[in-house]
C-alpha atoms as a PDB file:
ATOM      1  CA  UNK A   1       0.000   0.000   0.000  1.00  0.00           C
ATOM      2  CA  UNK A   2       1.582   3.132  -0.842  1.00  0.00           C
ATOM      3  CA  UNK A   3       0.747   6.363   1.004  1.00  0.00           C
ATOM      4  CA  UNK A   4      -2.017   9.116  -0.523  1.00  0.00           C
ATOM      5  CA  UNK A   5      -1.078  12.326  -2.059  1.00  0.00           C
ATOM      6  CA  UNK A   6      -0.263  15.553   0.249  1.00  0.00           C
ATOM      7  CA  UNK A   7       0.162  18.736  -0.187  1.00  0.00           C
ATOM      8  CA  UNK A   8       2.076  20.559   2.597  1.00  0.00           C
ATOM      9  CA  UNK A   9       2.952  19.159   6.189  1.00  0.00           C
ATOM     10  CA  UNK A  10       0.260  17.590   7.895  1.00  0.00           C
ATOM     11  CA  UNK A  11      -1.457  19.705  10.044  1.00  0.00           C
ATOM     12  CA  UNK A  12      -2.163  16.475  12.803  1.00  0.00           C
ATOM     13  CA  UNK A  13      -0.199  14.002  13.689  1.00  0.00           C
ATOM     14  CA  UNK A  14      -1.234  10.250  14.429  1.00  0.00           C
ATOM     15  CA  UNK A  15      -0.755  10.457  18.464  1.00  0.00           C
ATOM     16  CA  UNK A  16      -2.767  13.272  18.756  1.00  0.00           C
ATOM     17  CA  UNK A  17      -5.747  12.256  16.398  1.00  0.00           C
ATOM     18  CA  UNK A  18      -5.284   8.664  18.253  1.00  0.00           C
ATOM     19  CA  UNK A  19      -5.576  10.650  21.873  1.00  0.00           C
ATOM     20  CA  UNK A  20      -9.484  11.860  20.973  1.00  0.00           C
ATOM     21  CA  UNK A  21     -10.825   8.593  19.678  1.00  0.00           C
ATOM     22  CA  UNK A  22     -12.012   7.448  23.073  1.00  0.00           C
ATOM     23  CA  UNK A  23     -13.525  10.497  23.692  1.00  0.00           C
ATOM     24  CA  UNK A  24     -15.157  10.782  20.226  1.00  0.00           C
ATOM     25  CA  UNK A  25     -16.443   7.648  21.159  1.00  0.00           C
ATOM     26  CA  UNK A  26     -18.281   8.544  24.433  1.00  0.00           C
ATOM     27  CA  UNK A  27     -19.711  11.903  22.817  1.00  0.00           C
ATOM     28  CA  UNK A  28     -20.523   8.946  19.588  1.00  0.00           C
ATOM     29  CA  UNK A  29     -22.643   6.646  21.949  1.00  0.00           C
ATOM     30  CA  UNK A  30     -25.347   9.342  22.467  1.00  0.00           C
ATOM     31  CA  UNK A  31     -25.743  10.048  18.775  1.00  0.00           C
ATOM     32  CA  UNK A  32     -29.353  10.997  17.504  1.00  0.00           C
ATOM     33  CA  UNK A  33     -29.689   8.590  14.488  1.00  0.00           C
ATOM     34  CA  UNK A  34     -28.661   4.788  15.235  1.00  0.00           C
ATOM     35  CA  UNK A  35     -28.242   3.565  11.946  1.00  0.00           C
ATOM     36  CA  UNK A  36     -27.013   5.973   9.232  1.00  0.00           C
ATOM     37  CA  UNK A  37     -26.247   4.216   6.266  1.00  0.00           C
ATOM     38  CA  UNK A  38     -25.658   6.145   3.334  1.00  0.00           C
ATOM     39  CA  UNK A  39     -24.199   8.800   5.942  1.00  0.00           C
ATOM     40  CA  UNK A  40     -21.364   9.796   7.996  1.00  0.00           C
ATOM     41  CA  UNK A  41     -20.861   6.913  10.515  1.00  0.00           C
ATOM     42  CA  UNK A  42     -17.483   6.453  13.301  1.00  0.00           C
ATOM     43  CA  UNK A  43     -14.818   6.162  10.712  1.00  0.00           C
ATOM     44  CA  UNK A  44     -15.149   9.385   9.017  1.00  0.00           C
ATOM     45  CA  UNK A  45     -17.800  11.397  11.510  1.00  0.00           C
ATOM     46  CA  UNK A  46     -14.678  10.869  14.084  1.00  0.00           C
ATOM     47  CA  UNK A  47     -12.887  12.951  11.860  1.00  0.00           C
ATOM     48  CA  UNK A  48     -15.627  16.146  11.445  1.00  0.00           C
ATOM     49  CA  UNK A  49     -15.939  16.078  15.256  1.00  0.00           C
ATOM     50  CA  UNK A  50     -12.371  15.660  15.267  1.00  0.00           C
ATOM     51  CA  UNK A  51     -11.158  18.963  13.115  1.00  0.00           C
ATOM     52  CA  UNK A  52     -13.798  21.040  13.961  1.00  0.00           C
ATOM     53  CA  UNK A  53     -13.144  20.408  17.818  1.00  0.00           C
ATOM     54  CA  UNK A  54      -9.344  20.949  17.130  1.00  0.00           C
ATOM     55  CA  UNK A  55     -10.065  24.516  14.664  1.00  0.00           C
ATOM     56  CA  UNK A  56     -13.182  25.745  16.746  1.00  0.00           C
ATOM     57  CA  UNK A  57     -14.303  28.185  13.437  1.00  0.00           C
ATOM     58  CA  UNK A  58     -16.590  30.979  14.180  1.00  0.00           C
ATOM     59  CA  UNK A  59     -18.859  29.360  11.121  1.00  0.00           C
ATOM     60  CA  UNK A  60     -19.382  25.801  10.266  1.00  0.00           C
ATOM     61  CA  UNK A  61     -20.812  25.979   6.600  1.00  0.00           C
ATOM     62  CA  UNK A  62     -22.439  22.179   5.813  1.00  0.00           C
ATOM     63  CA  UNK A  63     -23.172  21.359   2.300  1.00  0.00           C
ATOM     64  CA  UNK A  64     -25.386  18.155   2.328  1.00  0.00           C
ATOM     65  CA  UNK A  65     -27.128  17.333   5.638  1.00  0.00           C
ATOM     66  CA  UNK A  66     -28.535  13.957   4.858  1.00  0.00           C
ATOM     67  CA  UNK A  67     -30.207  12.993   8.324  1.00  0.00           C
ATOM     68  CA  UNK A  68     -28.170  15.655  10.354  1.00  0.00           C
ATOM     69  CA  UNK A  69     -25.459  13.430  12.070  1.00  0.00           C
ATOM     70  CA  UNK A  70     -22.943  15.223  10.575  1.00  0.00           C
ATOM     71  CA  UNK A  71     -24.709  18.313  12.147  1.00  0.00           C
ATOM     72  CA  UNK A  72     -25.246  17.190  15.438  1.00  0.00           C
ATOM     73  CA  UNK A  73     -21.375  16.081  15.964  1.00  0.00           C
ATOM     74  CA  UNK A  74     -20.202  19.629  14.821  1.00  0.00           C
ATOM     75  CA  UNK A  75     -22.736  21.300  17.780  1.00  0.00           C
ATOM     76  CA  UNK A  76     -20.822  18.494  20.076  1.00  0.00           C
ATOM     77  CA  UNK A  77     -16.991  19.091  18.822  1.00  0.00           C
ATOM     78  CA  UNK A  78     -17.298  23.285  19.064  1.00  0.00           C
ATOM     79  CA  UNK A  79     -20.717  24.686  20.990  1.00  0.00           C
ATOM     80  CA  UNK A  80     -19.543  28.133  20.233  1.00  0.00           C
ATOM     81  CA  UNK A  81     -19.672  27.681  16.337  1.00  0.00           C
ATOM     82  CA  UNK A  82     -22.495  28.852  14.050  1.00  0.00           C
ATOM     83  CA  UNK A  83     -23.736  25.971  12.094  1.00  0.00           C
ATOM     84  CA  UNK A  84     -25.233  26.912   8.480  1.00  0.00           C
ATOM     85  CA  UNK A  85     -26.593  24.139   7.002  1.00  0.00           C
ATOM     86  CA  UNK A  86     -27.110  23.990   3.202  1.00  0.00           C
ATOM     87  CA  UNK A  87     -29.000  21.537   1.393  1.00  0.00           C
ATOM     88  CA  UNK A  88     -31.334  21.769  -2.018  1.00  0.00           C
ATOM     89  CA  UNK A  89     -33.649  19.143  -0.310  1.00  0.00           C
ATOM     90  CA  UNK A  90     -34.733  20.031   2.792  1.00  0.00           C
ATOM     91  CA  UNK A  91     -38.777  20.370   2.268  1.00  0.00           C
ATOM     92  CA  UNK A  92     -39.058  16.718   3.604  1.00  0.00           C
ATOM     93  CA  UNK A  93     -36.179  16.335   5.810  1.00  0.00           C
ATOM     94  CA  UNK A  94     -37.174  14.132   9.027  1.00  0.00           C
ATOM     95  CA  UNK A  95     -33.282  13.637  10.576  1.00  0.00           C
ATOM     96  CA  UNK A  96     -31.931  15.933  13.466  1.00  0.00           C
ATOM     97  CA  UNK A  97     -32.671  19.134  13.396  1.00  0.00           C
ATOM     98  CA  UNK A  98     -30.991  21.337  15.422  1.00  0.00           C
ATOM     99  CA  UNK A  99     -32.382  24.213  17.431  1.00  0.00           C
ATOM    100  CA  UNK A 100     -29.705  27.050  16.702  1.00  0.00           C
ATOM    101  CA  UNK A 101     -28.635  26.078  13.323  1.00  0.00           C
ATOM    102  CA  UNK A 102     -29.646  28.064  10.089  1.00  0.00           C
ATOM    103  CA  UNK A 103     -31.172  25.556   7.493  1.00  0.00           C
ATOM    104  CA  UNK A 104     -30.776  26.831   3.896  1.00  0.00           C
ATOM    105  CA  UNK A 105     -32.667  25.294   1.233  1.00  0.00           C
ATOM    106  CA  UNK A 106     -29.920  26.050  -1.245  1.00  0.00           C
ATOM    107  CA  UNK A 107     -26.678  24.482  -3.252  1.00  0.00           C
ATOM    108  CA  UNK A 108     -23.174  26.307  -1.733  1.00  0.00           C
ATOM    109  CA  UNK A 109     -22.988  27.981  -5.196  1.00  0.00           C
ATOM    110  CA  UNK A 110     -26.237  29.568  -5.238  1.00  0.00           C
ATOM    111  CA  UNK A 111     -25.693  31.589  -1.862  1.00  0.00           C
ATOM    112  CA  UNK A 112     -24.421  35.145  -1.355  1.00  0.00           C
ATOM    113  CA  UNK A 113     -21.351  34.571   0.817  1.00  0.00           C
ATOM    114  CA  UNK A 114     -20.156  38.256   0.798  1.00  0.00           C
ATOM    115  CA  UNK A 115     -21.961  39.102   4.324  1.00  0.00           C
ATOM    116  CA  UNK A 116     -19.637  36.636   6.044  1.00  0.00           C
ATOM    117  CA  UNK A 117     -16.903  39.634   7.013  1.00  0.00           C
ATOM    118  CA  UNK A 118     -14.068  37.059   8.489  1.00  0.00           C
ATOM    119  CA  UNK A 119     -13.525  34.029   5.821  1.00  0.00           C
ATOM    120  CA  UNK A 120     -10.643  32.733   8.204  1.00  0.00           C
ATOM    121  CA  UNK A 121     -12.791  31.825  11.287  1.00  0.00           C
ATOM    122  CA  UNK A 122     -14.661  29.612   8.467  1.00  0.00           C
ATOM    123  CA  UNK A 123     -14.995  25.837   7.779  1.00  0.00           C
ATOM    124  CA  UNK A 124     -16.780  24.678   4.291  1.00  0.00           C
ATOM    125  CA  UNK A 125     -17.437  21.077   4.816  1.00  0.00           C
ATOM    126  CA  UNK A 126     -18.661  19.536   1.694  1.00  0.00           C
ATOM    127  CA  UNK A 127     -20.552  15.745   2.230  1.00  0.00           C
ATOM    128  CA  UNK A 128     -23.078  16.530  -1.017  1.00  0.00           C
ATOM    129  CA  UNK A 129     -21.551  14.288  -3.678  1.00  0.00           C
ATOM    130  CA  UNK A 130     -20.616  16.847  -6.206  1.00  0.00           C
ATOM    131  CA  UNK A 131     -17.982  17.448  -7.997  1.00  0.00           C
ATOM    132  CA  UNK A 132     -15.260  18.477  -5.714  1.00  0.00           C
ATOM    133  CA  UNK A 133     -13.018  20.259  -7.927  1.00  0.00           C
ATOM    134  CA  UNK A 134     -16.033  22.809  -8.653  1.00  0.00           C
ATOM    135  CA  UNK A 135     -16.171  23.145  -5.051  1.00  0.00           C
ATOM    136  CA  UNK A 136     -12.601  24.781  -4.854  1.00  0.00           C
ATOM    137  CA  UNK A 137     -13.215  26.930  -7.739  1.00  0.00           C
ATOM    138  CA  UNK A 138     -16.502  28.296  -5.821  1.00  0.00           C
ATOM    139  CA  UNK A 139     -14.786  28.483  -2.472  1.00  0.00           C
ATOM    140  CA  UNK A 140     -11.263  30.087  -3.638  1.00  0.00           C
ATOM    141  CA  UNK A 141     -13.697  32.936  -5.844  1.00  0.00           C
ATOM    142  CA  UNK A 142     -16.046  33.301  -2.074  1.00  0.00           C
ATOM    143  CA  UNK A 143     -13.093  34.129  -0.282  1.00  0.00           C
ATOM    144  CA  UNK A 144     -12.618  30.787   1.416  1.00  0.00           C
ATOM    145  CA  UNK A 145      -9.809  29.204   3.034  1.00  0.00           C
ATOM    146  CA  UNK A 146     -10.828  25.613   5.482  1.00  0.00           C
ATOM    147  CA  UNK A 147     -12.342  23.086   3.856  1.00  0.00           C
ATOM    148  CA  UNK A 148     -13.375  19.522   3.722  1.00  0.00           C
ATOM    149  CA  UNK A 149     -14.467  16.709   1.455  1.00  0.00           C
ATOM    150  CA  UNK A 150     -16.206  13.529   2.704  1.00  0.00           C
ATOM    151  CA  UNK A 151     -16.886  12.222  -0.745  1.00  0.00           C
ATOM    152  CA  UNK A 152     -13.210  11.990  -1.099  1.00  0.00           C
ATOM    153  CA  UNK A 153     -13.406   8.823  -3.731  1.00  0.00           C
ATOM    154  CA  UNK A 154     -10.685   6.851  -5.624  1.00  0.00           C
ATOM    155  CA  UNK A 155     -10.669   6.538  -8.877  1.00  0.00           C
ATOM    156  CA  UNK A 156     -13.198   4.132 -10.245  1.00  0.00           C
ATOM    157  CA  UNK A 157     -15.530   4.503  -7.680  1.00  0.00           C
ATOM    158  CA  UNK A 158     -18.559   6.893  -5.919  1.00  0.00           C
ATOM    159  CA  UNK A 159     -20.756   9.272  -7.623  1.00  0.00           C
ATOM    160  CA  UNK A 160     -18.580  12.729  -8.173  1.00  0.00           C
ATOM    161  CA  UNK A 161     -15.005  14.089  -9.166  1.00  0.00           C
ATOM    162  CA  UNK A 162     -12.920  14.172  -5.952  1.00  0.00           C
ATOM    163  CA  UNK A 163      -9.953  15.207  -5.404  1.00  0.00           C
ATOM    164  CA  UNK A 164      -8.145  12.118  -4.852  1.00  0.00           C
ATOM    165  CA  UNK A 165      -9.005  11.270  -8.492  1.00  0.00           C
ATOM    166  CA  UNK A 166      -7.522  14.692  -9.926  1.00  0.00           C
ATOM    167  CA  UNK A 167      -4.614  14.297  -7.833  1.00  0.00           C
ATOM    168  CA  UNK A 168      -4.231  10.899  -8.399  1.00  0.00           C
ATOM    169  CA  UNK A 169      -4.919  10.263 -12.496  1.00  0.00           C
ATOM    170  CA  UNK A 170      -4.551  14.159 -13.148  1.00  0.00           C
ATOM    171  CA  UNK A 171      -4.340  12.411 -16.722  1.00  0.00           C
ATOM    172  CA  UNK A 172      -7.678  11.840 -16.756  1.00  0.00           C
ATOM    173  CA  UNK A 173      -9.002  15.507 -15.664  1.00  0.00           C
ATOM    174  CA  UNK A 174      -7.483  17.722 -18.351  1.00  0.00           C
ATOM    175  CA  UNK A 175      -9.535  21.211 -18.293  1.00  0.00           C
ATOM    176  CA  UNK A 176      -7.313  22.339 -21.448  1.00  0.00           C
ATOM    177  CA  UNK A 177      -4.701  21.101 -23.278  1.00  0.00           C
ATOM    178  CA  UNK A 178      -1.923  20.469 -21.464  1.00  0.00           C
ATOM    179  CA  UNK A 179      -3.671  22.153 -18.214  1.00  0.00           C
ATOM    180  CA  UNK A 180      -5.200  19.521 -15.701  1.00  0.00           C
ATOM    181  CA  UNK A 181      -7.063  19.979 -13.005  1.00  0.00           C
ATOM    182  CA  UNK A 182      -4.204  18.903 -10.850  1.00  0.00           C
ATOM    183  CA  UNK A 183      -2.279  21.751 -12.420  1.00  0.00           C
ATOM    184  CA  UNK A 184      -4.561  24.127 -11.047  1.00  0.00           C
ATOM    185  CA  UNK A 185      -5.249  22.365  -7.672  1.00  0.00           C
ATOM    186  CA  UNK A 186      -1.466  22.889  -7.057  1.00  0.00           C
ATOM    187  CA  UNK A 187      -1.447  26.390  -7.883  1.00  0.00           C
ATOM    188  CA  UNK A 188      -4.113  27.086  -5.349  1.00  0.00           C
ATOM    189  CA  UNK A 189      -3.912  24.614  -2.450  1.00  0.00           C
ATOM    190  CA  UNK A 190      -1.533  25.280   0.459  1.00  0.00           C
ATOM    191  CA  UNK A 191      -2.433  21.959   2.050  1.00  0.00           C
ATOM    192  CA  UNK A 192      -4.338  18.571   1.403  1.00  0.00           C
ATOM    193  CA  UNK A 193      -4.406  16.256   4.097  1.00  0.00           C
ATOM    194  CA  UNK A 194      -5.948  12.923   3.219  1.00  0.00           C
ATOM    195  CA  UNK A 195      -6.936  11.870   7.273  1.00  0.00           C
ATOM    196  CA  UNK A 196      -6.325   8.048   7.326  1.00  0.00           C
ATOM    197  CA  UNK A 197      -8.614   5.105   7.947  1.00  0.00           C
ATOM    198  CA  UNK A 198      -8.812   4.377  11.502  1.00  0.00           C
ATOM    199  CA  UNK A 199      -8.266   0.646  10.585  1.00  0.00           C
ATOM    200  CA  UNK A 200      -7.215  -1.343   7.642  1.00  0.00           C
ATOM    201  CA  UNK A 201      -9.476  -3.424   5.797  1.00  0.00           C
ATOM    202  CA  UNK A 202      -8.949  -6.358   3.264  1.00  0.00           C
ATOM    203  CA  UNK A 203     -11.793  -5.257   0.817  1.00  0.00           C
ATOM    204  CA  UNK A 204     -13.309  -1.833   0.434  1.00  0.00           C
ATOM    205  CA  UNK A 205     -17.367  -1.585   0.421  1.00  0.00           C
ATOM    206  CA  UNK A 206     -17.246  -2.354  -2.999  1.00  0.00           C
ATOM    207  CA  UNK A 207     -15.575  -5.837  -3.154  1.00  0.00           C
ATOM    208  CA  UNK A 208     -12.189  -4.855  -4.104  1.00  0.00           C
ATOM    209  CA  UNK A 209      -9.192  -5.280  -1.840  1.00  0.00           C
ATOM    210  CA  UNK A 210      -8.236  -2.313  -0.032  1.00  0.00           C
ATOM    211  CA  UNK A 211      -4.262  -2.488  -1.288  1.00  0.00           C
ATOM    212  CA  UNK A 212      -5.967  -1.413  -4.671  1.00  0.00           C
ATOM    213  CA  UNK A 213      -6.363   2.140  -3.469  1.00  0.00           C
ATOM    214  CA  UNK A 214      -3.705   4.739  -2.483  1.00  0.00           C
ATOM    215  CA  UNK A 215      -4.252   5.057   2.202  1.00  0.00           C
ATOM    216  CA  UNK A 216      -2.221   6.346   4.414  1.00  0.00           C
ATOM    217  CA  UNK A 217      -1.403   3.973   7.281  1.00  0.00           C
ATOM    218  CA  UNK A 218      -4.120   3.364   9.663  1.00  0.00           C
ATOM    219  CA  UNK A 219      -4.115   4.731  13.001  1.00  0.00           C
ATOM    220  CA  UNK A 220      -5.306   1.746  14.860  1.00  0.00           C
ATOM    221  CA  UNK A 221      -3.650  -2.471  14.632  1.00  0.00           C
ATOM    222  CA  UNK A 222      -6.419  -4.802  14.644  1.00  0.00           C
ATOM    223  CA  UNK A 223      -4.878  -5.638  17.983  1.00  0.00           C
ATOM    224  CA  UNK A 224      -6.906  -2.568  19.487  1.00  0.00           C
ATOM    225  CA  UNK A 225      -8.678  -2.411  22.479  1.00  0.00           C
ATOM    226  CA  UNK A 226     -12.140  -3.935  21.933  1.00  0.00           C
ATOM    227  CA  UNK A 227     -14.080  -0.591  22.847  1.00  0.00           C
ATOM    228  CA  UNK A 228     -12.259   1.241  19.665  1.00  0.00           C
ATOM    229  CA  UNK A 229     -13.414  -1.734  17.681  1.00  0.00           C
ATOM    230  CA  UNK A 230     -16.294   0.119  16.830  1.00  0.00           C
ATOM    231  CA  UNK A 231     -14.421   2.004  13.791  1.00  0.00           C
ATOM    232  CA  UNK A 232     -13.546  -0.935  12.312  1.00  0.00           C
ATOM    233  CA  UNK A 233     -17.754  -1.880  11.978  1.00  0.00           C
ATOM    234  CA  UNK A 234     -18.504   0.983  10.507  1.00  0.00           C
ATOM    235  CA  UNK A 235     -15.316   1.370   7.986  1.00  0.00           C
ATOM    236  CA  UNK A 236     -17.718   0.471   5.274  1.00  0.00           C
ATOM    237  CA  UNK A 237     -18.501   3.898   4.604  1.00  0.00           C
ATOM    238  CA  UNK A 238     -14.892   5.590   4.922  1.00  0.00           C
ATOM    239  CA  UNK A 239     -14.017   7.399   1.888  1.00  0.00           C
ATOM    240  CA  UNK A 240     -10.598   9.362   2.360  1.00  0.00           C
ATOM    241  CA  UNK A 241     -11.964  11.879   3.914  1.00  0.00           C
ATOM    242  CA  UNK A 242      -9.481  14.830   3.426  1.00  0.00           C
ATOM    243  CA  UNK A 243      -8.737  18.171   4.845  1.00  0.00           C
ATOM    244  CA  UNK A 244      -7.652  21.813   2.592  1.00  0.00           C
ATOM    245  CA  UNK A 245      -6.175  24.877   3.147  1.00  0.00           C
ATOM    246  CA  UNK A 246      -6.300  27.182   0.311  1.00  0.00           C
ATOM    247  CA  UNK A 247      -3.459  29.676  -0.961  1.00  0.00           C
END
């Protein structure tokens, strides 16, 4: 398995993302929505609550809200933050619903972000299965700076450009000749940080084995303590879930 592409230093380092995941877990085990398939579940949701405790933004900006776990463990990781959630769907949403959180029954690129004074105390995280390269073009022109991707998908597989494809096969995401996407991705980002699986797996959730795919070493041995073995149930729906900084 070889490592995943980076861009810059890493901004967290395995012993200190390893010191939270018992924690995570506690603040995990009162979590409004028991079974969220199709959504953020430990192995990647450890990793929002993770960042967003660690940056404490003034603004959490969350594009796709699915059944609102994603939500609910940003209000957990930093109380303090403002939580605007964004989603083109919402007329029949039935998930969590927070009390203090602005709902916005919009895409991210449809909204007028110039009222928001300080970009910098600002995270854009982006679980809404579109394509991700689009999504630094919008953010970079809005005056954004932290982001993340959950859809972060490898080549072959999911529903939407990520980044790990451009960066990856930049072959294969030419936006003129001779100019990939990659080409511009590097002019722009100051930072990508793929965060790694908690555990390794032998096949990925769709039947191929995991070595096939570009990972950063896990953070956890199979040898764990049983309690953190938890992550490795619900690594079905990890998808390189990655971390930006833009120039």
């Amino acid at each position: 398995m070889s490592n995943s592409v980076q861009i810059g230093p890493a901004l967290w380092d395995y012993n200190e993302m390893r010191d939270h995941l018992k924690e995570f877990l506690e603040v995990y085990s009162r979590r409004p929505i028991l079974d969220n398939h199709g959504g953020q579940k430990a192995a990647q949701l450890f990793y929002s609550w993770f960042v967003a405790k660690k940056m404490k933004p003034e603004i959490i900006i969350e594009s796709g809200v699915f059944k609102g776990q994603g939500t609910w463990a940003f209000e957990n990781a930093s109380p303090s933050s403002k939580i605007i959630c964004l989603d083109p769907y919402l007329k029949n949403y039935e998930g969590y619903r927070s009390k203090t959180a602005q709902y916005i029954e919009l895409d991210f690129k449809q909204v007028d972000w110039s009222n928001i004074e300080n970009k910098d105390r600002v995270l854009c995280f982006f679980d809404d299965h579109q394509n991700a390269f689009d999504r630094i073009v919008q953010s970079k022109l809005s005056g954004f700076k932290y982001l993340m991707f959950e859809d972060n998908y490898p080549e072959g597989q999911g529903d939407c450009i990520s980044l790990k494809k451009v960066l990856e096969f930049p072959e294969n995401y030419n936006i003129l000749p001779g100019f990939t996407a990659k080409d511009y991705l590097e002019r722009v980002l100051e930072r990508y940080q793929e965060l790694p699986p908690i555990f390794s797996l032998e096949m990925t959730r769709w039947n191929t084995p995991w070595e096939s795919y570009r990972s950063n070493s896990p953070l956890l041995s199979s040898d764990s303590d049983d309690e953190l073995q938890v992550f490795k149930k619900e690594m079905d729906q990890y998808t390189w879930i990655n971390y930006v900084e833009l120039k």
